[in-house]
N, C-alpha and C. Protein backbone atom coordinates (compact mmCIF):
# COMPACT_ATOMS: atom_id res chain seq x y z
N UNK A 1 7.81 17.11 -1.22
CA UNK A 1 6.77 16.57 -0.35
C UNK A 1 6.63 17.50 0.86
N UNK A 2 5.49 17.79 1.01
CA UNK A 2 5.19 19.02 2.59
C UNK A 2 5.43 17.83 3.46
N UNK A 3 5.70 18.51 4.52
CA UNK A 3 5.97 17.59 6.21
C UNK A 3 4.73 18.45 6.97
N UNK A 4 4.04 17.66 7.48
CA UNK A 4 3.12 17.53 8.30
C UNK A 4 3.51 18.48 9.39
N UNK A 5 2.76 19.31 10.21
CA UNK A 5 3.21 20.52 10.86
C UNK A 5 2.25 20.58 12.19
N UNK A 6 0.86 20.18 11.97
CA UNK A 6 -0.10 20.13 13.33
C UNK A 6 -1.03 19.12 13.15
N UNK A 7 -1.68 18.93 14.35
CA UNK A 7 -2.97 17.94 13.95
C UNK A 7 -4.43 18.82 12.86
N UNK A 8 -3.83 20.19 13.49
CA UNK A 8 -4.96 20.78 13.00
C UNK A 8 -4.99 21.02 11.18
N UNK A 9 -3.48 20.85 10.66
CA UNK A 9 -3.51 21.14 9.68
C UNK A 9 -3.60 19.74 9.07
N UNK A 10 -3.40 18.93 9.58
CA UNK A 10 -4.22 17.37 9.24
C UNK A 10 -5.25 17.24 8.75
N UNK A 11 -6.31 17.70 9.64
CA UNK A 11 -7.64 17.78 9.52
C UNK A 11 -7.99 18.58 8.51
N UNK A 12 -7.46 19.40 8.70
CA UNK A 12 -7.93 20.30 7.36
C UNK A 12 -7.36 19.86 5.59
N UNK A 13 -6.71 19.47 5.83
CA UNK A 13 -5.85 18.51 4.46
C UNK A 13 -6.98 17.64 4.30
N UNK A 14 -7.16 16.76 5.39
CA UNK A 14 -8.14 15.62 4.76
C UNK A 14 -9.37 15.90 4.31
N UNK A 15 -9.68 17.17 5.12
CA UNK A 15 -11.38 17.69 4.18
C UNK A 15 -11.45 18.38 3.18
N UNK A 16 -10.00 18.99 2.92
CA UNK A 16 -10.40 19.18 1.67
C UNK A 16 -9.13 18.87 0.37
N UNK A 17 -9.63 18.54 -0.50
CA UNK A 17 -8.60 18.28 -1.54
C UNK A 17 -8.39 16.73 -1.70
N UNK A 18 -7.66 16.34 -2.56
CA UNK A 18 -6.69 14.88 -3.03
C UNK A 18 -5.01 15.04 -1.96
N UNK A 19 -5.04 14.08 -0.87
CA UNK A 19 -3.86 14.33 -0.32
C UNK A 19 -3.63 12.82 0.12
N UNK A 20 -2.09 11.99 -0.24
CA UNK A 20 -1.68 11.28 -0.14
C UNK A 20 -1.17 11.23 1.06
N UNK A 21 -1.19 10.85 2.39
CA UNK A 21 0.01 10.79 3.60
C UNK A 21 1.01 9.97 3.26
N UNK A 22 2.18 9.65 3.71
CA UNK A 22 3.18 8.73 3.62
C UNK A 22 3.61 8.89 5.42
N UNK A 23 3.57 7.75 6.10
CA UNK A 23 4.05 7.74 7.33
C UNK A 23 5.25 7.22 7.47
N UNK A 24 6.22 7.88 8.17
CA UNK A 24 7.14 7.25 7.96
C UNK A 24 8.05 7.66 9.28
N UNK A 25 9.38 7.05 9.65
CA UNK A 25 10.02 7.93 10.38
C UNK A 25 11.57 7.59 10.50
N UNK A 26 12.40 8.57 10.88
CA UNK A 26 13.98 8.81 10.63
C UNK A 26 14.54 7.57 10.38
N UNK A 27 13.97 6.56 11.49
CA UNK A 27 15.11 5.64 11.70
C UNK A 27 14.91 4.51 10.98
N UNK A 28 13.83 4.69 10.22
CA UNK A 28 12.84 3.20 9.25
C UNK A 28 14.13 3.18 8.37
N UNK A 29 14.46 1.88 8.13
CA UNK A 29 15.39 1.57 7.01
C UNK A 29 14.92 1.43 5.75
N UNK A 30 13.61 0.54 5.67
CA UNK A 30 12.32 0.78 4.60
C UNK A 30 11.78 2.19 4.06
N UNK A 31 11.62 2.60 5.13
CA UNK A 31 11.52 4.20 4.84
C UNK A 31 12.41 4.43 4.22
N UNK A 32 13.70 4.42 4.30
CA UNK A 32 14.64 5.34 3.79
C UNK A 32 15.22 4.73 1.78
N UNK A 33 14.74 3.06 1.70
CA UNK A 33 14.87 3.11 0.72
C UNK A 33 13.95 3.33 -0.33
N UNK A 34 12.83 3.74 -0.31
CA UNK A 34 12.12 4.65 -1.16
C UNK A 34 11.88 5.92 -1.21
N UNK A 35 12.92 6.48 -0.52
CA UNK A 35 12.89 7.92 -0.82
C UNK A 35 13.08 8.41 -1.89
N UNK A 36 14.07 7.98 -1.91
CA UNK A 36 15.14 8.27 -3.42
C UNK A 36 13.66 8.33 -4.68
N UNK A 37 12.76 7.14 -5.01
CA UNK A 37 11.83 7.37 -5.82
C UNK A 37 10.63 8.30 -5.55
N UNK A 38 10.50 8.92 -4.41
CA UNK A 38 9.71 9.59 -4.11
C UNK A 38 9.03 10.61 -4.93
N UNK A 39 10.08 11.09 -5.20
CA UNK A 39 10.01 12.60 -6.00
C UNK A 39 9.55 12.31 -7.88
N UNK A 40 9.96 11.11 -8.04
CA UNK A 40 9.65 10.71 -9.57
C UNK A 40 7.97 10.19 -9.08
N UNK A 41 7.37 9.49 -8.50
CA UNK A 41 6.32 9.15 -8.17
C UNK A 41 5.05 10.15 -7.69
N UNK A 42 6.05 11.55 -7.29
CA UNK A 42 4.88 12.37 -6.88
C UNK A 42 4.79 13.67 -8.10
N UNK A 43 5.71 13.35 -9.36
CA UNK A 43 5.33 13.90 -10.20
C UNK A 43 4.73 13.13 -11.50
N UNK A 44 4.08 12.23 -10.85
CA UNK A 44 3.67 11.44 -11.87
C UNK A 44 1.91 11.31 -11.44
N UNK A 45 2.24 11.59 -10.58
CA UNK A 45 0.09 11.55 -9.56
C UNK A 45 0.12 12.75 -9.23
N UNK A 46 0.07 14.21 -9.79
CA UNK A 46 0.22 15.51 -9.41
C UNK A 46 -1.36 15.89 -8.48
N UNK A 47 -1.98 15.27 -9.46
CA UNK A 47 -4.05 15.17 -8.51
C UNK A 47 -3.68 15.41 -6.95
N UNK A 48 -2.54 14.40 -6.15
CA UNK A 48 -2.64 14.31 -4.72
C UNK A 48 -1.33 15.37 -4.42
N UNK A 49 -1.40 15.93 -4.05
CA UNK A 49 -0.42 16.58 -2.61
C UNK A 49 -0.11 15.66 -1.70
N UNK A 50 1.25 15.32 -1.86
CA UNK A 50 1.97 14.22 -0.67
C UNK A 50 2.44 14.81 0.35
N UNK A 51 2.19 13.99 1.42
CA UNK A 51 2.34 15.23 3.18
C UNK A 51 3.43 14.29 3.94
N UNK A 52 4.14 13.97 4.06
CA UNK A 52 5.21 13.36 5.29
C UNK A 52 4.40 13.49 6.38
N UNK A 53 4.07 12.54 7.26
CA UNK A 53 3.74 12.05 8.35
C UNK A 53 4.98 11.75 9.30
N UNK A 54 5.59 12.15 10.22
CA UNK A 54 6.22 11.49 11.28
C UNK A 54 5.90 10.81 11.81
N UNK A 55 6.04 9.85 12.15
CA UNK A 55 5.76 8.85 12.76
C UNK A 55 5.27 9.15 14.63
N UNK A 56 6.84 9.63 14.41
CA UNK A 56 7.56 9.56 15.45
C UNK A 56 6.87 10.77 16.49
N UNK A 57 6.86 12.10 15.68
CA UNK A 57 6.13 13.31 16.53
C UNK A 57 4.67 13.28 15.56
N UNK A 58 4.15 11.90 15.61
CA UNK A 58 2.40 12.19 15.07
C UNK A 58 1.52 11.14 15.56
N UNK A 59 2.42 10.18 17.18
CA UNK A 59 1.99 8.84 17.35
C UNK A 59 0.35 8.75 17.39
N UNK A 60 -0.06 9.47 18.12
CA UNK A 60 -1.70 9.42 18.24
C UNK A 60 -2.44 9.49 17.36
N UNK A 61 -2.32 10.19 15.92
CA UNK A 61 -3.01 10.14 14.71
C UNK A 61 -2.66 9.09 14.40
N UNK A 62 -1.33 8.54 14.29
CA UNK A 62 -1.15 6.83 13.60
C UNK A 62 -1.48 5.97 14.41
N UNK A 63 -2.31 6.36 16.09
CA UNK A 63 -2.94 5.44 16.72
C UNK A 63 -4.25 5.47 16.23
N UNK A 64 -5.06 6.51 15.90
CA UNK A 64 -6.42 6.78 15.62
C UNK A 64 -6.23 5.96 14.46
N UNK A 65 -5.63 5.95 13.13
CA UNK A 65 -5.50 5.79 11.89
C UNK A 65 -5.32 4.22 11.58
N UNK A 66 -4.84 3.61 12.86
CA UNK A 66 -4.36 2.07 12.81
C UNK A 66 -3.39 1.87 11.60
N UNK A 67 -2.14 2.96 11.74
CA UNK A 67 -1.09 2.74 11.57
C UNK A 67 -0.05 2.43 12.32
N UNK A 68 0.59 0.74 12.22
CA UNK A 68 1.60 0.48 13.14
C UNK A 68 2.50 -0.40 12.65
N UNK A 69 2.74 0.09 11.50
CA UNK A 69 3.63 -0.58 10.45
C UNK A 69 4.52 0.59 9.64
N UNK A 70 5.43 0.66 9.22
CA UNK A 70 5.73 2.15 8.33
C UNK A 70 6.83 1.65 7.35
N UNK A 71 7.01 1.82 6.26
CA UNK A 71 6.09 3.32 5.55
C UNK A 71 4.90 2.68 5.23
N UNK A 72 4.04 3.55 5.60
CA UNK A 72 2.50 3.45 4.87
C UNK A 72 2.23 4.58 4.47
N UNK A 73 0.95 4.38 3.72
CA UNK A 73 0.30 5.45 3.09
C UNK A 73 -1.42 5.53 2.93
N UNK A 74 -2.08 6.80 3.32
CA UNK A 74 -3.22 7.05 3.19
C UNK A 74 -3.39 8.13 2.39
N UNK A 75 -4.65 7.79 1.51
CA UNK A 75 -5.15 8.49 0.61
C UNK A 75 -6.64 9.35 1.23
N UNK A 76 -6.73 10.70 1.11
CA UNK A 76 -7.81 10.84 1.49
C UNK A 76 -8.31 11.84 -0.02
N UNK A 77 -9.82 12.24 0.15
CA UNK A 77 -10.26 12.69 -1.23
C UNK A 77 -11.38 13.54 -0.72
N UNK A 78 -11.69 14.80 -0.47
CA UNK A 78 -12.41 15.54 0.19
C UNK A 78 -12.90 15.17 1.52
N UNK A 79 -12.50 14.65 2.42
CA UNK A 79 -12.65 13.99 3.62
C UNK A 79 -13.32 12.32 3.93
N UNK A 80 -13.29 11.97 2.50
CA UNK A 80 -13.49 10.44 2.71
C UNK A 80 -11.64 9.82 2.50
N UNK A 81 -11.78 8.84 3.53
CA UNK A 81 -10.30 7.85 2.84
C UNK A 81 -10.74 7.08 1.67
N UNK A 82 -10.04 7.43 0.95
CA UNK A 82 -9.55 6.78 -0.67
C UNK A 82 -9.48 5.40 -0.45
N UNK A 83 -8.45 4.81 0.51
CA UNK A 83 -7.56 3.67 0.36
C UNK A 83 -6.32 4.06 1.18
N UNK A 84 -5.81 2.99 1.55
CA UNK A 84 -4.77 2.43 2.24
C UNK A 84 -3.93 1.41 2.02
N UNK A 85 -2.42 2.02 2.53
CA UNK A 85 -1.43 0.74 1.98
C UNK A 85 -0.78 1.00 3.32
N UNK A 86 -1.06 0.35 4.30
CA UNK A 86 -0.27 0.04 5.60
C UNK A 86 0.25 -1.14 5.59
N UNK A 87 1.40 -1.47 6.32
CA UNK A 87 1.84 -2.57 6.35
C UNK A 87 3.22 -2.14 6.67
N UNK A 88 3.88 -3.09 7.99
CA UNK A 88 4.91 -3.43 8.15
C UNK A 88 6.63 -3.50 7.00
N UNK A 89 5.67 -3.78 5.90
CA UNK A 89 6.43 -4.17 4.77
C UNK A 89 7.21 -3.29 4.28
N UNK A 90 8.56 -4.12 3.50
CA UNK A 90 9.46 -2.99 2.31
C UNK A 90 8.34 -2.78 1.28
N UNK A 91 8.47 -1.87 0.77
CA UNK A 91 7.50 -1.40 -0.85
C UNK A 91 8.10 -1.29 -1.79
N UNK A 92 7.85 -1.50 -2.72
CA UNK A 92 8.36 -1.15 -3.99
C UNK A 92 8.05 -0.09 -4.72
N UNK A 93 8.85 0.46 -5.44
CA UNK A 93 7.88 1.83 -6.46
C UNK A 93 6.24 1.28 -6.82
N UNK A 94 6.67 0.07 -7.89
CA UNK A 94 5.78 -0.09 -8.28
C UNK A 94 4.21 -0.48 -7.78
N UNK A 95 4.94 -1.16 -6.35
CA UNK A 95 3.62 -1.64 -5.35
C UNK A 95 3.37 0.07 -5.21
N UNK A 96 3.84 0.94 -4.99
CA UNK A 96 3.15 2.29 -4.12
C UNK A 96 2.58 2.79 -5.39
N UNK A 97 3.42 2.76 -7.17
CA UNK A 97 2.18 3.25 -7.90
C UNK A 97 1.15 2.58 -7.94
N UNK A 98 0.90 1.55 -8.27
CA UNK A 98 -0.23 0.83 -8.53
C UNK A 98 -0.85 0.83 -7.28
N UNK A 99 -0.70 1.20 -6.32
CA UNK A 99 -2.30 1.44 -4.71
C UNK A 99 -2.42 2.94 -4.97
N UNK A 100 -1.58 3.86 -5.67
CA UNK A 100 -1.85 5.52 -6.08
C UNK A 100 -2.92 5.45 -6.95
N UNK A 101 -2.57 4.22 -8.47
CA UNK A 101 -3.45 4.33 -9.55
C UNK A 101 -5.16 3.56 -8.47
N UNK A 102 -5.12 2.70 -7.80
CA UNK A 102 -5.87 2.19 -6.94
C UNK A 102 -7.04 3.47 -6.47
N UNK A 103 -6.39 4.64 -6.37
CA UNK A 103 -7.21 5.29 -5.82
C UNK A 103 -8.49 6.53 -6.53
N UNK A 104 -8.11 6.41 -7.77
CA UNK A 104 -8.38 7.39 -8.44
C UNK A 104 -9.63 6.44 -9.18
């Protein structure tokens, strides 16, 4: 999974291409138990490029984005958003494939 690096390279991810965000950050305990499936899940939707979002050093985009829950995830698809799975909530693999298959 790439980690997110500027705002500018944000912007440019979302206009062009299939790119999944995942927001997330160090200290999320939720976060941390779907990591482990991460890597089986992002070779299974190869279409999107998954980007790590920090949470933590990206607050103002997850203010613009009305992310204030984590882990979430945004889908974008040549600069329209796809779909969204924000929420406070634990996730499951299967809840995060099925809002992936959601998007396509």
């Amino acid at each position: 999974m790439k980690e997110l690096e500027s705002m500018e390279q944000f912007e440019q991810m979302r206009s062009e291409g299939k790119y999944l965000f995942m927001f997330s950050a160090d200290w999320c305990p939720d976060c941390r138990v779907i990591e482990p499936v991460l890597p089986d899940i992002e070779k299974k939707f190869t279409e999107f490029t998954f980007v790590h979002v920090d949470r933590d050093k990206f607050i103002e985009l997850c203010q613009q984005l009305d992310v204030y829950g984590i882990p979430s995830f945004i889908g974008f698809g040549n600069g329209k958003e796809l779909g969204r799975f924000v929420s406070k909530d634990r996730k499951t693999p299967e809840e995060i494939e099925g809002f992936i298959v959601g998007l396509q």
